[in-house]
N, C-alpha and C. Protein backbone atom coordinates (compact mmCIF):
# COMPACT_ATOMS: atom_id res chain seq x y z
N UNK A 1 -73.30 188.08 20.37
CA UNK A 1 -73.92 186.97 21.08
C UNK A 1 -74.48 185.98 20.07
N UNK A 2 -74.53 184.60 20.53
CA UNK A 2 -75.09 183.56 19.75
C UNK A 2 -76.18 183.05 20.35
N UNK A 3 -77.29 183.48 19.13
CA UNK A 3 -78.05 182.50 19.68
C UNK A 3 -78.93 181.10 18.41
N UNK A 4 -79.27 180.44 19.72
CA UNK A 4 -79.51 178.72 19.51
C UNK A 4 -80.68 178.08 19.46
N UNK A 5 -80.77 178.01 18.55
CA UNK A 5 -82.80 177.39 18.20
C UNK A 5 -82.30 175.77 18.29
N UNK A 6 -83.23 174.82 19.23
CA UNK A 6 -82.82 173.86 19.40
C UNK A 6 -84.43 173.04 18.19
N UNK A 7 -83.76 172.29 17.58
CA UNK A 7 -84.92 171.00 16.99
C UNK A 7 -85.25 169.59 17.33
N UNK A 8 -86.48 169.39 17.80
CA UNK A 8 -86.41 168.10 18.11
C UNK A 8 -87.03 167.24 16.98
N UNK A 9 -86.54 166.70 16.58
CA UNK A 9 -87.41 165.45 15.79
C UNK A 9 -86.83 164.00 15.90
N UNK A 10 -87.88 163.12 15.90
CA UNK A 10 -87.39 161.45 16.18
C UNK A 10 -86.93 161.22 17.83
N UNK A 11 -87.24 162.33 18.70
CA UNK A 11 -86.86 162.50 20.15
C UNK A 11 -85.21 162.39 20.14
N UNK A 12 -84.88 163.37 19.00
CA UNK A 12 -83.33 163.70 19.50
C UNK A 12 -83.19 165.09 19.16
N UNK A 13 -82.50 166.19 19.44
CA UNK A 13 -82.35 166.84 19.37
C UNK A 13 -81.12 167.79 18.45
N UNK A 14 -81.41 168.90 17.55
CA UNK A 14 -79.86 169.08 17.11
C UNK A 14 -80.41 170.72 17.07
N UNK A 15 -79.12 171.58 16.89
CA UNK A 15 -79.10 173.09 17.27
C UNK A 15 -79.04 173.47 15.82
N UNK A 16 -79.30 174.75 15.64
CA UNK A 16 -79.19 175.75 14.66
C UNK A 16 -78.21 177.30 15.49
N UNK A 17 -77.13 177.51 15.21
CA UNK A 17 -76.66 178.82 15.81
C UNK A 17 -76.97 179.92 14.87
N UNK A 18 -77.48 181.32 15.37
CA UNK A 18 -77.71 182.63 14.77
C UNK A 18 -76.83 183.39 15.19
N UNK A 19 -75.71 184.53 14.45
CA UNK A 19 -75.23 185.56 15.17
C UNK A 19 -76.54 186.56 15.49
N UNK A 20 -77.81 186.51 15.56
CA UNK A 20 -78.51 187.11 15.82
C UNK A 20 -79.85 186.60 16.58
N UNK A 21 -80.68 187.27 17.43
CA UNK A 21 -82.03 186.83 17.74
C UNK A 21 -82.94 186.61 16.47
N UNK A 22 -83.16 185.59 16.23
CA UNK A 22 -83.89 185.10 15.15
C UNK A 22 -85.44 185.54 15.52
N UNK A 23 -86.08 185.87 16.73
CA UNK A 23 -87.28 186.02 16.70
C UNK A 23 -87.40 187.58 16.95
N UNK A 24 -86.34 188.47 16.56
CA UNK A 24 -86.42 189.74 16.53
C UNK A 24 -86.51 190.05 15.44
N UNK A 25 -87.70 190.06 14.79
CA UNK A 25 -88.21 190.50 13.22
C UNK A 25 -89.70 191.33 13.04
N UNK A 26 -89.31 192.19 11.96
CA UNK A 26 -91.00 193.17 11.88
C UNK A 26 -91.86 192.45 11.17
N UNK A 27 -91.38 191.56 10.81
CA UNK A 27 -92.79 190.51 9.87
C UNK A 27 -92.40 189.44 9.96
N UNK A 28 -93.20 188.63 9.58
CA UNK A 28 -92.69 187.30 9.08
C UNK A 28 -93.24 186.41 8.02
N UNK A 29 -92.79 185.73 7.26
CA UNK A 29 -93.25 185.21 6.54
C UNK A 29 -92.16 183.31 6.01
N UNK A 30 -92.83 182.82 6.33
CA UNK A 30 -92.29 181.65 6.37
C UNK A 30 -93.47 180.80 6.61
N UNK A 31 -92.21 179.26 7.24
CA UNK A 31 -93.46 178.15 7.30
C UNK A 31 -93.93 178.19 8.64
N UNK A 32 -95.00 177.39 8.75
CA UNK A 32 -96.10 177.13 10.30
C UNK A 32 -95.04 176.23 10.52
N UNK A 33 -95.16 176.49 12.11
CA UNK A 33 -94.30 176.19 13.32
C UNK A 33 -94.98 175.03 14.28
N UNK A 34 -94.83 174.83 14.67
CA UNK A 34 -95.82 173.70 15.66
C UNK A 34 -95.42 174.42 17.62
N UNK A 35 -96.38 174.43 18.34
CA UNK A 35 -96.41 175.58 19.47
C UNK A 35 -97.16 175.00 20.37
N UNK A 36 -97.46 175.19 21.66
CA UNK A 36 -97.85 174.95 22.49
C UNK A 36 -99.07 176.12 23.34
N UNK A 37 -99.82 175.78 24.25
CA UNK A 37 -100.56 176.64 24.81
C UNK A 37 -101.42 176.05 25.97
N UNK A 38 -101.07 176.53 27.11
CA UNK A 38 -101.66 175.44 28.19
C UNK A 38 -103.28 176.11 28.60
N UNK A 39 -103.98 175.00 28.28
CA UNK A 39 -105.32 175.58 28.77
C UNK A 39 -106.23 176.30 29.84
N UNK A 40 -104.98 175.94 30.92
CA UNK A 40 -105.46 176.95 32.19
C UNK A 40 -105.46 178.25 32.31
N UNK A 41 -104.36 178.67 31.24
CA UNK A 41 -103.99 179.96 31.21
C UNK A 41 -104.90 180.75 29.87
N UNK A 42 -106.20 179.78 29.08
CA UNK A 42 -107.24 180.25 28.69
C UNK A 42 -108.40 181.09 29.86
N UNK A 43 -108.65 182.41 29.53
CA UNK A 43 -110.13 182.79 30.48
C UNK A 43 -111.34 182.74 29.62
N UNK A 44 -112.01 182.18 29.95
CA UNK A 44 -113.40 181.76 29.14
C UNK A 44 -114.33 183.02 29.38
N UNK A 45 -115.11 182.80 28.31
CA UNK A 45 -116.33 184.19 28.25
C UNK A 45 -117.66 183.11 28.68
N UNK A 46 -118.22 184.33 29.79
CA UNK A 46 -119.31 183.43 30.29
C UNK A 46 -120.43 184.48 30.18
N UNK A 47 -121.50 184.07 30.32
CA UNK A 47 -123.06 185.04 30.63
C UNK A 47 -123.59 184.44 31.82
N UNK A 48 -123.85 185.48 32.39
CA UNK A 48 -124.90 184.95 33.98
C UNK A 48 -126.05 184.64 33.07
N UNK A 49 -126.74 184.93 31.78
CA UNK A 49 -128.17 185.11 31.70
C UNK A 49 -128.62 183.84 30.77
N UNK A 50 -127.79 183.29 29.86
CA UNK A 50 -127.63 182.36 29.12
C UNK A 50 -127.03 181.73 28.09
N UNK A 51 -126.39 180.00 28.26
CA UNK A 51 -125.64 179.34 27.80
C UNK A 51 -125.04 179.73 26.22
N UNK A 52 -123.94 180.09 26.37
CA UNK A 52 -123.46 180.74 25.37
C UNK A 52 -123.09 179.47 24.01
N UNK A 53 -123.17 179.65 22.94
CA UNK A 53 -122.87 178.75 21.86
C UNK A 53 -121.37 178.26 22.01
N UNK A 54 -120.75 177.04 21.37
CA UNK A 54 -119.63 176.67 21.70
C UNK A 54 -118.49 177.67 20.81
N UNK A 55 -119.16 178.11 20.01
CA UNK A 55 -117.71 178.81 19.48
C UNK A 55 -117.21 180.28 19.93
N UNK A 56 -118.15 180.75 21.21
CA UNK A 56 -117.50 181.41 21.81
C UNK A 56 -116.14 181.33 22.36
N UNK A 57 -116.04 179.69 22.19
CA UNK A 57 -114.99 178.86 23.13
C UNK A 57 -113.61 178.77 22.11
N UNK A 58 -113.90 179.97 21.07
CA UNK A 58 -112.93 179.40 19.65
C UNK A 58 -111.25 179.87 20.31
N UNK A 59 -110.46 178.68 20.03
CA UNK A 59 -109.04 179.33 20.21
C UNK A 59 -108.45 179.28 18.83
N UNK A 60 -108.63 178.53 18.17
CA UNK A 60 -107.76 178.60 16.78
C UNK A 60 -109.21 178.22 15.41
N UNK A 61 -108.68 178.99 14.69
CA UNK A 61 -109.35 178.65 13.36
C UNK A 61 -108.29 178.34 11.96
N UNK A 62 -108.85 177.25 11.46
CA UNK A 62 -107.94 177.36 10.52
C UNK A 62 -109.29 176.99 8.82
N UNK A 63 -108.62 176.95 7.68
CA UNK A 63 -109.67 176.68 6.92
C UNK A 63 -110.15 175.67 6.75
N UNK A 64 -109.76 174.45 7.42
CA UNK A 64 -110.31 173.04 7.84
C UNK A 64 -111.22 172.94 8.71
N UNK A 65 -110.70 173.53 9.94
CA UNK A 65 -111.09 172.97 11.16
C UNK A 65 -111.18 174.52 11.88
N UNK A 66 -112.21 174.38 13.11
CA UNK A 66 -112.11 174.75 14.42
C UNK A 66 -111.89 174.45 15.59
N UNK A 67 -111.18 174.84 16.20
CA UNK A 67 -110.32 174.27 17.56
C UNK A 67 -111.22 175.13 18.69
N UNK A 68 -112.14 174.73 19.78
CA UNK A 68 -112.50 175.38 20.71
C UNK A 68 -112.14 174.53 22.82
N UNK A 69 -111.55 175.38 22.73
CA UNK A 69 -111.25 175.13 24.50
C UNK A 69 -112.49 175.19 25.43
N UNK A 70 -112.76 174.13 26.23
CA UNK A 70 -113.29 174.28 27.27
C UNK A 70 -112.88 174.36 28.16
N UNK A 71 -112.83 174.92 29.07
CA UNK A 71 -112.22 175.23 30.91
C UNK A 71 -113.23 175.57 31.87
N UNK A 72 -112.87 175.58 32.80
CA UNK A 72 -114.09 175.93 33.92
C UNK A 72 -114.31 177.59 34.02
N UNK A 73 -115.81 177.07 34.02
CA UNK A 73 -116.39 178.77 34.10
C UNK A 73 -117.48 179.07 35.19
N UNK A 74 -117.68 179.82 35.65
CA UNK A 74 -119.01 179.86 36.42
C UNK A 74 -120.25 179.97 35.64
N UNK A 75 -121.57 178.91 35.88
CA UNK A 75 -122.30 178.49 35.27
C UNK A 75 -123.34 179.52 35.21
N UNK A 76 -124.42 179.54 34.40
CA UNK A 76 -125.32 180.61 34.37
C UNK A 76 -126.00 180.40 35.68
N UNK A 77 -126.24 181.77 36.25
CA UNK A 77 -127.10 182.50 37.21
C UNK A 77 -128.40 182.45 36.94
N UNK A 78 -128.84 183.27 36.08
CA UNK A 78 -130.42 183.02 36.08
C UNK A 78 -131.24 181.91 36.19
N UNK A 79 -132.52 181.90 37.07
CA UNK A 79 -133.15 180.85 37.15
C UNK A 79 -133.58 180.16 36.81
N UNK A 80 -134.24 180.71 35.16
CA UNK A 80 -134.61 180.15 34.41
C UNK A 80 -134.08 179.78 33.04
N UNK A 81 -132.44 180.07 33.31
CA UNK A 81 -131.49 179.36 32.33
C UNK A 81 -131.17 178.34 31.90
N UNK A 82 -131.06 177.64 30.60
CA UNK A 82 -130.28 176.48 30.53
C UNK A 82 -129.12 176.39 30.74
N UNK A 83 -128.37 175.61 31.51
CA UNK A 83 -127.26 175.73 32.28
C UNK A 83 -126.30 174.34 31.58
N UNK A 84 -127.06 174.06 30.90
CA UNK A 84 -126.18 172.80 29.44
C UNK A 84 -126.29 172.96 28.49
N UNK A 85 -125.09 172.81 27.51
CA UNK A 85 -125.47 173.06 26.05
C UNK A 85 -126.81 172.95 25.47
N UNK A 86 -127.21 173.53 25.31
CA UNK A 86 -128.14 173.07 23.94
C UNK A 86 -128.39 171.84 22.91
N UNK A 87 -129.37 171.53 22.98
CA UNK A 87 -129.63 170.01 21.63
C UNK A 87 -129.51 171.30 20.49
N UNK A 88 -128.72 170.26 19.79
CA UNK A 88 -128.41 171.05 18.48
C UNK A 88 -128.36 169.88 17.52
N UNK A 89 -127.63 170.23 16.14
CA UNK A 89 -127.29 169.75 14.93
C UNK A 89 -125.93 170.35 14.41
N UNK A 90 -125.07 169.94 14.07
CA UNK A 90 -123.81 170.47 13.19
C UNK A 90 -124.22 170.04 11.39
N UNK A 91 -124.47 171.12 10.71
CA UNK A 91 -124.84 170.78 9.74
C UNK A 91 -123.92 171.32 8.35
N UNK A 92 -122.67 171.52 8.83
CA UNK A 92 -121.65 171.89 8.24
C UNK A 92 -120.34 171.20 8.23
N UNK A 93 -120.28 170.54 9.46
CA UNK A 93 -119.27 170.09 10.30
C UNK A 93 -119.00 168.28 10.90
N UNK A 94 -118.32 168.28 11.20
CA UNK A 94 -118.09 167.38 12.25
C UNK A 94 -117.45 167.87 13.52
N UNK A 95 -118.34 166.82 14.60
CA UNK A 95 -117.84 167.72 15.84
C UNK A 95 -117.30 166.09 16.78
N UNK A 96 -115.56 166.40 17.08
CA UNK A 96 -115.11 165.50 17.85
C UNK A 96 -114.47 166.55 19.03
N UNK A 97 -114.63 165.87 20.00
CA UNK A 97 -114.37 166.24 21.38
C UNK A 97 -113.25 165.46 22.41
N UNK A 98 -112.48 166.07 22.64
CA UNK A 98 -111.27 164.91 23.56
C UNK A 98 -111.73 165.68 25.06
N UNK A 99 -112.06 164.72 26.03
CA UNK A 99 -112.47 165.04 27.40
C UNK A 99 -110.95 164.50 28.31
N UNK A 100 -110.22 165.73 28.59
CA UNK A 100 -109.15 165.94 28.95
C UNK A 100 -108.99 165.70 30.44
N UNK A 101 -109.78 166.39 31.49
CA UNK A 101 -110.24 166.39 33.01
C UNK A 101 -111.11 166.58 33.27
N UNK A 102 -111.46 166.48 34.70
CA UNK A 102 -112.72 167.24 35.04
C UNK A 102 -114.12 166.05 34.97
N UNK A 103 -115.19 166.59 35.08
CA UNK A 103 -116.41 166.29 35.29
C UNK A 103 -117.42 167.05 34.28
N UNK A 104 -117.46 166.40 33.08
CA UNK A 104 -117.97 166.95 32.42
C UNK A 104 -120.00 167.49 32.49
N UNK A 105 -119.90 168.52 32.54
CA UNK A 105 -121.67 169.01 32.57
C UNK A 105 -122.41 168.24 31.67
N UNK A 106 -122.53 168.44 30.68
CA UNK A 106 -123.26 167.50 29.32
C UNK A 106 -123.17 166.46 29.26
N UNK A 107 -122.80 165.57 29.86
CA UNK A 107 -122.14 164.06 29.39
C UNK A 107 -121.99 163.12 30.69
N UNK A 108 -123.11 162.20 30.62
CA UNK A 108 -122.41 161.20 31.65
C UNK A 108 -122.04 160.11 31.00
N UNK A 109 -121.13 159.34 32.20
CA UNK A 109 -120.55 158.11 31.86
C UNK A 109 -119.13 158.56 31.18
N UNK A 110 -118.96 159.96 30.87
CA UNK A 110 -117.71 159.94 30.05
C UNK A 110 -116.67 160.52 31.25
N UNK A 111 -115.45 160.23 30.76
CA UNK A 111 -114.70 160.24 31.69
C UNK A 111 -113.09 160.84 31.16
N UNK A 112 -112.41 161.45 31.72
CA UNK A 112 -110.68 161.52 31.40
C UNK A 112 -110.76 160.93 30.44
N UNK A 113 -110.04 161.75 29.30
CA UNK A 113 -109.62 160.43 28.46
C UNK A 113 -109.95 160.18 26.81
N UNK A 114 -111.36 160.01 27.17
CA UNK A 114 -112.50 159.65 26.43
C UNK A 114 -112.85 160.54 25.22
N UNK A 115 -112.88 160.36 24.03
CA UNK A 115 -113.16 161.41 22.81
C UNK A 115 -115.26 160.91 22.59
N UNK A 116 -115.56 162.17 21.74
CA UNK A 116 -117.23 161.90 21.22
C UNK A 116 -116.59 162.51 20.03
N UNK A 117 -117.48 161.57 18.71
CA UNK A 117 -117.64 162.09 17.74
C UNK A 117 -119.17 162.49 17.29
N UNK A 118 -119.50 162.88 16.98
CA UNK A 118 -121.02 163.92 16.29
C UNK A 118 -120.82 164.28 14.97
N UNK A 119 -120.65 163.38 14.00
CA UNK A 119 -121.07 163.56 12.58
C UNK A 119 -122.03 164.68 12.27
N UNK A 120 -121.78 165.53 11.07
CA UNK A 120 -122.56 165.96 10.90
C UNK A 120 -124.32 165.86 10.73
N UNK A 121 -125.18 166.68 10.88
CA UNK A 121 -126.49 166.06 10.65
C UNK A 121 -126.67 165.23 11.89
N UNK A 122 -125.83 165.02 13.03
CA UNK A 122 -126.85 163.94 13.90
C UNK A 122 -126.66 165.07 15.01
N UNK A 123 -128.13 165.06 15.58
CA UNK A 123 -128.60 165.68 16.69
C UNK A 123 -127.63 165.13 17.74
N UNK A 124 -127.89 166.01 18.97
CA UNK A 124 -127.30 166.04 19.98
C UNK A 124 -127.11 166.93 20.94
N UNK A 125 -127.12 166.87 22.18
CA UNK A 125 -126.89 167.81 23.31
C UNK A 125 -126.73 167.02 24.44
N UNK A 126 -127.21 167.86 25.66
CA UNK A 126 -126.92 166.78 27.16
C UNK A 126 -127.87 165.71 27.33
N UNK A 127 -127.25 165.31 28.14
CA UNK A 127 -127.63 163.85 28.47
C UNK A 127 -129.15 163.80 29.26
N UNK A 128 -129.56 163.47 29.68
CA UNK A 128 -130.71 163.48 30.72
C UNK A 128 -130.21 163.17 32.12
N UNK A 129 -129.50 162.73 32.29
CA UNK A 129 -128.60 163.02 33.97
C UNK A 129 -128.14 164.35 34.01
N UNK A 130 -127.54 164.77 33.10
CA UNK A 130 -127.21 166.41 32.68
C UNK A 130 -128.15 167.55 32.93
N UNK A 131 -129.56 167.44 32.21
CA UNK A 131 -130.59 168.14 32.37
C UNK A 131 -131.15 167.82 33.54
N UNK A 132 -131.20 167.04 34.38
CA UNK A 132 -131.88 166.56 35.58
C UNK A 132 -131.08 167.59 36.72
N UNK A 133 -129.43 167.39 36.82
CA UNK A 133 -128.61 168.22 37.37
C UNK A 133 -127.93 169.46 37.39
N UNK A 134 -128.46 169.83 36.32
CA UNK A 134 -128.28 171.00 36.12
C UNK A 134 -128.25 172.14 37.04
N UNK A 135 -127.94 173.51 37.60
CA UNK A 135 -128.05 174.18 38.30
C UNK A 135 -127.97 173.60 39.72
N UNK A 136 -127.68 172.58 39.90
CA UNK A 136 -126.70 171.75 41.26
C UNK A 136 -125.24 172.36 41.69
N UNK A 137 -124.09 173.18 40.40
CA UNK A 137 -123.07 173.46 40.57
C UNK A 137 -122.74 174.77 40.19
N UNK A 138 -122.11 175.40 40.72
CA UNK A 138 -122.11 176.96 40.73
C UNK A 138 -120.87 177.42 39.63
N UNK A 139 -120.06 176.27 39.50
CA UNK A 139 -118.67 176.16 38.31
C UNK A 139 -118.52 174.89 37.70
N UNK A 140 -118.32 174.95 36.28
CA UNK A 140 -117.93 174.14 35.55
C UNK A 140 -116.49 173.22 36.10
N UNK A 141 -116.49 171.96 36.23
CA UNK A 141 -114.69 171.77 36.09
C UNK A 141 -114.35 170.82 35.48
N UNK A 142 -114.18 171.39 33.90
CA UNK A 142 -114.03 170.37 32.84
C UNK A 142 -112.90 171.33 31.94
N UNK A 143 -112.23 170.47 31.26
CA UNK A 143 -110.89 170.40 30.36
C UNK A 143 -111.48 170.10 29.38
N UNK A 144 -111.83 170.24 28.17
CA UNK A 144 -112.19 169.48 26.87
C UNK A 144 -111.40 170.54 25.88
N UNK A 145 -111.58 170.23 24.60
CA UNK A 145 -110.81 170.45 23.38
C UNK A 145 -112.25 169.82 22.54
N UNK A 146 -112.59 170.74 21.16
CA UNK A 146 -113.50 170.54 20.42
C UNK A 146 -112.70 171.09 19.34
N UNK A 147 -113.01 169.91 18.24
CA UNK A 147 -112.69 170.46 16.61
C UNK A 147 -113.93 169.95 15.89
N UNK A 148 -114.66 170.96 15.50
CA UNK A 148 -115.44 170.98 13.70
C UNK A 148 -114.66 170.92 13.04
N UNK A 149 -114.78 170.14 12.64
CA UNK A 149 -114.01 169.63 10.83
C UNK A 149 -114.61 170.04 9.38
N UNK A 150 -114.55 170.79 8.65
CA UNK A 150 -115.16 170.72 7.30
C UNK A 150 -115.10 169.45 6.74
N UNK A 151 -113.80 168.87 6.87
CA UNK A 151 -113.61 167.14 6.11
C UNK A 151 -114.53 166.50 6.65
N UNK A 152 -115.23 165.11 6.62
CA UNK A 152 -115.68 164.56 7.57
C UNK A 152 -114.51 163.47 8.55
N UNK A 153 -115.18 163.32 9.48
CA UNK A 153 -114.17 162.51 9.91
C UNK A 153 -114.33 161.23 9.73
N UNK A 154 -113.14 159.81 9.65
CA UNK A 154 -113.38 158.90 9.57
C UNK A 154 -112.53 158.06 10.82
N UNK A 155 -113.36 157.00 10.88
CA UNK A 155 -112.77 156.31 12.10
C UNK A 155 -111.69 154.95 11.15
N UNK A 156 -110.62 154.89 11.80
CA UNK A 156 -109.74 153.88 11.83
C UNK A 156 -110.00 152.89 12.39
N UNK A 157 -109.35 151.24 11.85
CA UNK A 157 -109.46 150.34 12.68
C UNK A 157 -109.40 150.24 13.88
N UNK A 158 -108.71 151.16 14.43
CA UNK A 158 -108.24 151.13 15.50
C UNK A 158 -109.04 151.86 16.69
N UNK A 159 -109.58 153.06 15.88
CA UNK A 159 -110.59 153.99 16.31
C UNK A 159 -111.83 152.75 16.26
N UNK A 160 -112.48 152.08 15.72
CA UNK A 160 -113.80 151.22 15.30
C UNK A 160 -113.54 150.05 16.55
N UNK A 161 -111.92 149.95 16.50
CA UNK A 161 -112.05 148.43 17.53
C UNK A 161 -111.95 149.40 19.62
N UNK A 162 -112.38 150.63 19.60
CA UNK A 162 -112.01 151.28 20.64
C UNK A 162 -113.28 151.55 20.95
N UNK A 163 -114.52 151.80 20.10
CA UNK A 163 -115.59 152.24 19.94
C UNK A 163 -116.45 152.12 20.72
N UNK A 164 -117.25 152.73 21.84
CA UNK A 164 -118.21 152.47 23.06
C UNK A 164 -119.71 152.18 22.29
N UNK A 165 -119.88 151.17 21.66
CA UNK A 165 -120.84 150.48 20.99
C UNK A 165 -122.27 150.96 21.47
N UNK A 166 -122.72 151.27 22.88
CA UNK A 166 -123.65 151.78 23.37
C UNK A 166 -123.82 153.25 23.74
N UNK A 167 -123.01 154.20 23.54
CA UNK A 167 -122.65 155.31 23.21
C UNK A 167 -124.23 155.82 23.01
N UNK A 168 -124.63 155.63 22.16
CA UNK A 168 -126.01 156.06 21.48
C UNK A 168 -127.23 156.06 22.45
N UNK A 169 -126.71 155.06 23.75
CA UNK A 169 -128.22 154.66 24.47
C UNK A 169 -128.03 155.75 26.06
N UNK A 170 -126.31 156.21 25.92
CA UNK A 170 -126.50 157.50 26.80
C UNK A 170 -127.31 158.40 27.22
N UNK A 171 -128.34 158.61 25.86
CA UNK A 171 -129.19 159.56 25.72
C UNK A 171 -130.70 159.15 26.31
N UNK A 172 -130.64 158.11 26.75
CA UNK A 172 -131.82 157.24 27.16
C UNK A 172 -131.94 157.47 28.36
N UNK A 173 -133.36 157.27 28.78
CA UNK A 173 -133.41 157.94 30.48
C UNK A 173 -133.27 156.47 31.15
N UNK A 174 -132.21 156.04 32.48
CA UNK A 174 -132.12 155.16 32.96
C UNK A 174 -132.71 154.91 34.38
């Protein structure tokens, strides 16, 4: 039997034939592959008792970066839980966030779509519409993607001319 590893690059496609299953091997050792993984089919670790740190949320690590998934979870139970991230600091890191679906808990005004960056060293957590609403919803239903960066990150022209200039006054009680 033949089999056919197909390649796409430049959105065209060309084949490789094996007289053999190429992914029938006891080791491997070669180059990184590029792969897919759909986030629904992540199950998140939750606590009824209290808000767990984000890197519980870790799906990939590499020596750059951390990659953590958000998906919907059922929110903490206890009464006297914080039921939103935590104000924190990244003091190692940079922390950018792509808000994929959903209704995000921590964050108003943000929407589908929409990335946050959090430089290292700058404080941050939920919003004050966030903390006000809190324990209103019994499940999370948010999509996000989070990477800490060891590099820092830098914004592009393009990133700078996209930039929600008032971003900063989110945090302000309205």
């Amino acid at each position: 039997r033949e089999w056919e590893v197909r390649i796409k690059f430049q959105d065209q496609f060309s084949s490789i034939f094996y007289p053999f299953n190429p992914m029938d091997v006891v080791g491997w050792k070669g180059d990184l592959t590029v792969w897919k993984i759909n986030m629904r089919d992540i199950r998140p670790i939750v606590s009824p008792r209290a808000h767990l740190a984000p890197s519980v949320h870790t799906s990939f690590v590499t020596p750059g970066a951390t990659v953590c998934s958000f998906v919907p979870r059922p929110i903490e139970e206890e009464p006297d839980a914080l039921k939103v991230p935590f104000f924190h600091r990244n003091t190692d890191s940079d922390e950018f966030i792509f808000y994929h679906a959903g209704d995000f808990i921590s964050r108003q005004d943000i929407k589908p779509g929409m990335v946050t960056l959090h430089p290292r060293g700058i404080h941050h957590g939920p919003h004050p519409k966030a903390l006000a609403n809190q324990g209103k919803k019994k499940y999370t239903e948010e999509f996000a993607v989070m990477v800490d960066t060891v590099n820092p990150i830098f914004l592009t022209p393009e990133g700078e001319a996209a930039e929600w200039k008032d971003y900063w006054k989110s945090w302000m009680e309205k």
